[in-house]
N, C-alpha and C. Protein backbone atom coordinates (compact mmCIF):
# COMPACT_ATOMS: atom_id res chain seq x y z
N UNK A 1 0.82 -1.20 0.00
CA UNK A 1 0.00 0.00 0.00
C UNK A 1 0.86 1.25 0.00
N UNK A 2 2.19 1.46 0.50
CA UNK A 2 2.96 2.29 0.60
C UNK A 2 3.36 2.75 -0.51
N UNK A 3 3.66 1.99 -1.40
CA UNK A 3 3.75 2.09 -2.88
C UNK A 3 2.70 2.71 -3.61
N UNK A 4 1.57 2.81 -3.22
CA UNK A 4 0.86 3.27 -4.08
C UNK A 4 0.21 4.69 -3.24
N UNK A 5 0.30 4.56 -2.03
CA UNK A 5 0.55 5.83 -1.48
C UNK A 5 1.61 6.81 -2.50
N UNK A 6 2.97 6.65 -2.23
CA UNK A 6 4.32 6.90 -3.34
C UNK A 6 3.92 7.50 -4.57
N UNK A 7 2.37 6.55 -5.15
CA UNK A 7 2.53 7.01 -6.68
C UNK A 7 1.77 8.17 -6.34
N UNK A 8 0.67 8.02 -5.57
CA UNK A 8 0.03 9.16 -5.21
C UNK A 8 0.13 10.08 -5.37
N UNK A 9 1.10 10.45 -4.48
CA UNK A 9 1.89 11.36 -4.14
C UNK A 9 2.73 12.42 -5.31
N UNK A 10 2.97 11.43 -5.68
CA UNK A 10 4.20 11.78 -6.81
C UNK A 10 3.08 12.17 -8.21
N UNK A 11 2.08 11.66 -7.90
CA UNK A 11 0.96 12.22 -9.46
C UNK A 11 0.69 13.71 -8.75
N UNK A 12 0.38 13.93 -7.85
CA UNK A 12 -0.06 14.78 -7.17
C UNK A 12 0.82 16.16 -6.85
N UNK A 13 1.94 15.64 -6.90
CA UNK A 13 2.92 16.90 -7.14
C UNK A 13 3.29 17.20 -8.78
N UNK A 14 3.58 16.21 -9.79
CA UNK A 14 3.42 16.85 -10.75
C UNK A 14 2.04 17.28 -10.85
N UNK A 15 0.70 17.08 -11.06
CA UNK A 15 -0.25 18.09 -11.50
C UNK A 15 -0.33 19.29 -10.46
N UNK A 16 0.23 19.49 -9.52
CA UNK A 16 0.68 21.21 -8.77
C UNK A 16 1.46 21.31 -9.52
N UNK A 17 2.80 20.99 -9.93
CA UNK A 17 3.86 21.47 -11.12
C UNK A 17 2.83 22.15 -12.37
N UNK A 18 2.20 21.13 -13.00
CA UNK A 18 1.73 21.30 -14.22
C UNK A 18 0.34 22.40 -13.89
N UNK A 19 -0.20 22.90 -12.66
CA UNK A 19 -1.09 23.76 -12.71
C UNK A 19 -0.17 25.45 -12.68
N UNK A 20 1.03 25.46 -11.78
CA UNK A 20 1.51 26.42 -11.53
C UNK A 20 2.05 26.62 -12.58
N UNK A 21 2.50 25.72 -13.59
CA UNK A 21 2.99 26.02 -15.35
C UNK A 21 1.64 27.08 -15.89
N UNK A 22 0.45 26.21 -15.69
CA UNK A 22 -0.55 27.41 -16.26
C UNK A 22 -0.81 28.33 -15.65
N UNK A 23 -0.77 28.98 -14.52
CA UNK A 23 -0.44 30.43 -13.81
C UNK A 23 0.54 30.70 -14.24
N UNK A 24 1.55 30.01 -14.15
CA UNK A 24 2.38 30.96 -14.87
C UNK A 24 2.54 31.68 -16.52
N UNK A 25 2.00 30.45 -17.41
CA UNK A 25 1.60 30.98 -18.93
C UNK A 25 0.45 32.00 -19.01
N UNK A 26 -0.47 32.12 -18.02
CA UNK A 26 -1.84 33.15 -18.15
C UNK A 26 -0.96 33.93 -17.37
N UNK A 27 0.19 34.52 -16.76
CA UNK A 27 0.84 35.47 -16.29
C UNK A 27 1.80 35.96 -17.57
N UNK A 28 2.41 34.68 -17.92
CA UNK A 28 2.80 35.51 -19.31
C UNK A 28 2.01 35.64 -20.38
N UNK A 29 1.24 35.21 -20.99
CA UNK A 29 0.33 36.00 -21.48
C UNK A 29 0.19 37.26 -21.78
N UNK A 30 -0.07 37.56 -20.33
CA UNK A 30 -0.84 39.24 -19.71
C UNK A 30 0.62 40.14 -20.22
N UNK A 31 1.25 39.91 -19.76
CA UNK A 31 2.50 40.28 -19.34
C UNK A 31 3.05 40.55 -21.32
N UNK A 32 2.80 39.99 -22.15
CA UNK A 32 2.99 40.09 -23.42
C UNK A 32 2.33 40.93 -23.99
N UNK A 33 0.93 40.79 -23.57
CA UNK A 33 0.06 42.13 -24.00
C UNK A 33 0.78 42.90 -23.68
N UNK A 34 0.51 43.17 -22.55
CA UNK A 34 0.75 44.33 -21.92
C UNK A 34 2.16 45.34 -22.34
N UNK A 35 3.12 44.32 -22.65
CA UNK A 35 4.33 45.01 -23.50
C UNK A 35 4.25 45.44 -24.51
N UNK A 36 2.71 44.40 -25.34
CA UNK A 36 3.10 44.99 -26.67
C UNK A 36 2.20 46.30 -26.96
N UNK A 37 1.08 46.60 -25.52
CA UNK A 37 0.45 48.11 -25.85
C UNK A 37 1.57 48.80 -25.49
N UNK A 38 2.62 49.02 -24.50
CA UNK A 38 2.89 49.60 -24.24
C UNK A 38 4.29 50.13 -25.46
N UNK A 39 4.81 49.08 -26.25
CA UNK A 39 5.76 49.37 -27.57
C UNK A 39 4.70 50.34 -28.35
N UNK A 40 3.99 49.93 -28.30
CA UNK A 40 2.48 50.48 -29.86
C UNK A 40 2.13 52.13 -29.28
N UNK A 41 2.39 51.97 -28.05
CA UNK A 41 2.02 53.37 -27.27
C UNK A 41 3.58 54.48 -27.09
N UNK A 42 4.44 53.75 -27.29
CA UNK A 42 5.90 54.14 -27.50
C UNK A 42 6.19 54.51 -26.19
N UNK A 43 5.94 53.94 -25.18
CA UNK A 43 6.43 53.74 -23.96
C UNK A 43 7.40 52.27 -23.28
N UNK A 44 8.60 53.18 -23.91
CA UNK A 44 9.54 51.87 -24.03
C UNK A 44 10.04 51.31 -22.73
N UNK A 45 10.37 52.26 -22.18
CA UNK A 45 10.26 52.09 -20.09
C UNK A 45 9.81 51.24 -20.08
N UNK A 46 8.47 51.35 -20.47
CA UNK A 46 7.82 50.46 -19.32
C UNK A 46 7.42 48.94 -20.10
N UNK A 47 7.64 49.14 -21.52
CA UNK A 47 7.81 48.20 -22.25
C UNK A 47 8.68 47.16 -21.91
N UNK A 48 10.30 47.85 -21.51
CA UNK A 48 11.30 47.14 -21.23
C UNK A 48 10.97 46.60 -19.75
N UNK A 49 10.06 47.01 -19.14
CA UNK A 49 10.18 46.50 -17.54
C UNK A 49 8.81 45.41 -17.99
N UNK A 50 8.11 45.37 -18.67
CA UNK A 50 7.14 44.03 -18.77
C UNK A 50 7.94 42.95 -19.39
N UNK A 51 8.61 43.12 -20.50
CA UNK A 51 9.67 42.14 -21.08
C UNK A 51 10.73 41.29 -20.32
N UNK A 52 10.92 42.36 -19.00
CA UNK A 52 11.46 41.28 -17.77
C UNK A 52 10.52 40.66 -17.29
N UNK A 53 9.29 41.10 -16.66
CA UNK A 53 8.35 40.44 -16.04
C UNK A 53 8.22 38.75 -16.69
N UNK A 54 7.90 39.39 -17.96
CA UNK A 54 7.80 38.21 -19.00
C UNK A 54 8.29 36.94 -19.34
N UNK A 55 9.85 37.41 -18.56
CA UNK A 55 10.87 36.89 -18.76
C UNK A 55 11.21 35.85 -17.86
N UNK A 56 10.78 36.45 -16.75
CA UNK A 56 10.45 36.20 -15.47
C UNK A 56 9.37 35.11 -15.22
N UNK A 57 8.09 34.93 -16.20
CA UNK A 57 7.68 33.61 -16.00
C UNK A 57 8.42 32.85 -16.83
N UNK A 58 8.95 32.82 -18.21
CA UNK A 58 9.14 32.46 -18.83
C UNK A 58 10.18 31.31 -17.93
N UNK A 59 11.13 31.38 -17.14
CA UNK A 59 12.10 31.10 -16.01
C UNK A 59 11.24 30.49 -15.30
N UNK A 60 10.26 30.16 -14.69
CA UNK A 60 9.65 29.56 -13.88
C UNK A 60 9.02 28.67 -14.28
N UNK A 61 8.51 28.74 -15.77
CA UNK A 61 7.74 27.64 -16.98
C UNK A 61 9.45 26.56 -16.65
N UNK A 62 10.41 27.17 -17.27
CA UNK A 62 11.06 26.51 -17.46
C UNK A 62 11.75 26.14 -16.47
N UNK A 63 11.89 26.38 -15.12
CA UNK A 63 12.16 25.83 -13.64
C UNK A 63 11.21 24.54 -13.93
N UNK A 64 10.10 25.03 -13.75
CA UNK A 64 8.85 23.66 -13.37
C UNK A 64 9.07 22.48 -14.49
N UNK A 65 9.05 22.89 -15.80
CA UNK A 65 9.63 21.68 -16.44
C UNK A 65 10.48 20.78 -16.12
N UNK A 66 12.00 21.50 -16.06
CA UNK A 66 12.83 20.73 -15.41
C UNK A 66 12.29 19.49 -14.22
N UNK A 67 12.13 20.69 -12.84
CA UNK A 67 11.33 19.57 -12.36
C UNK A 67 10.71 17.95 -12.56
N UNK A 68 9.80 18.53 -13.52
CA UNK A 68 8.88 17.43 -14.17
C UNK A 68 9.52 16.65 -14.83
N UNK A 69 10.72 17.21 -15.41
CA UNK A 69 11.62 15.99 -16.08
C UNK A 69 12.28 15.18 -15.49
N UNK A 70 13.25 15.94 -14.42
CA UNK A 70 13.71 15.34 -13.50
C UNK A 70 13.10 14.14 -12.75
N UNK A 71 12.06 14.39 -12.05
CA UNK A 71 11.10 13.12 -11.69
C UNK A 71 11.64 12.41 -12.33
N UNK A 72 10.78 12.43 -13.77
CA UNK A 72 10.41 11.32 -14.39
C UNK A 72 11.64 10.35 -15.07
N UNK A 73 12.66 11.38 -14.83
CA UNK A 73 14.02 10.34 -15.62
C UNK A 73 14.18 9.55 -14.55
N UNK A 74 13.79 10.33 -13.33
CA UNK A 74 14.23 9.03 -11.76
C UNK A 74 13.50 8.27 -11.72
N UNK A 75 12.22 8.36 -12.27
CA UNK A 75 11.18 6.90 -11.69
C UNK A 75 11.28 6.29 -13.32
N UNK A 76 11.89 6.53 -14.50
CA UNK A 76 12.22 5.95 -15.18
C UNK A 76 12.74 4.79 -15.74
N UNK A 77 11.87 3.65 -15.90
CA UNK A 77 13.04 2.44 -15.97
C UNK A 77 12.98 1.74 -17.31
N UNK A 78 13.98 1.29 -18.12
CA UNK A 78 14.08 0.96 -19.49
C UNK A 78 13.69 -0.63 -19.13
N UNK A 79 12.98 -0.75 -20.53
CA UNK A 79 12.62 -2.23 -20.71
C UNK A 79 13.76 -3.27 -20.63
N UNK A 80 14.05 -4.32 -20.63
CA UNK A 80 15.47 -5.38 -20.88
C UNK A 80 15.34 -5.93 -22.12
């Protein structure tokens, strides 16, 4: 039973991984608009400070992946 407690567990933290991936893509998203009124509006300031923001999930998409990869190469096992 412990074992399948284990898988539990472990499904259960990747789909928190894989939900906080989509907060984070509907953050970048916003965050893309929002740069590109602000280029179209020729407010490059503040253009350049959403393009970090942006950037900024973009880094956390790709934190959480890792993650998710990581797992899975460890509970990974090749056929014989």
């Amino acid at each position: 039973m412990t074992d399948e407690v284990d898988k539990d567990e472990a499904r259960e933290r990747q789909s928190q991984r894989l939900q906080s991936i989509a907060r984070e893509a509907e953050q970048l998203a916003a965050h893309a608009r929002s740069t590109a009124t602000h280029f179209r509006d020729r407010e490059i300031a503040r253009a350049g400070a959403q393009a970090l923001a942006l950037e900024g999930h973009l880094v956390n998409i790709r934190r959480l992946l890792d993650e998710i990869t990581i797992s899975h190469a460890e509970k990974s096992r090749l056929a014989p």
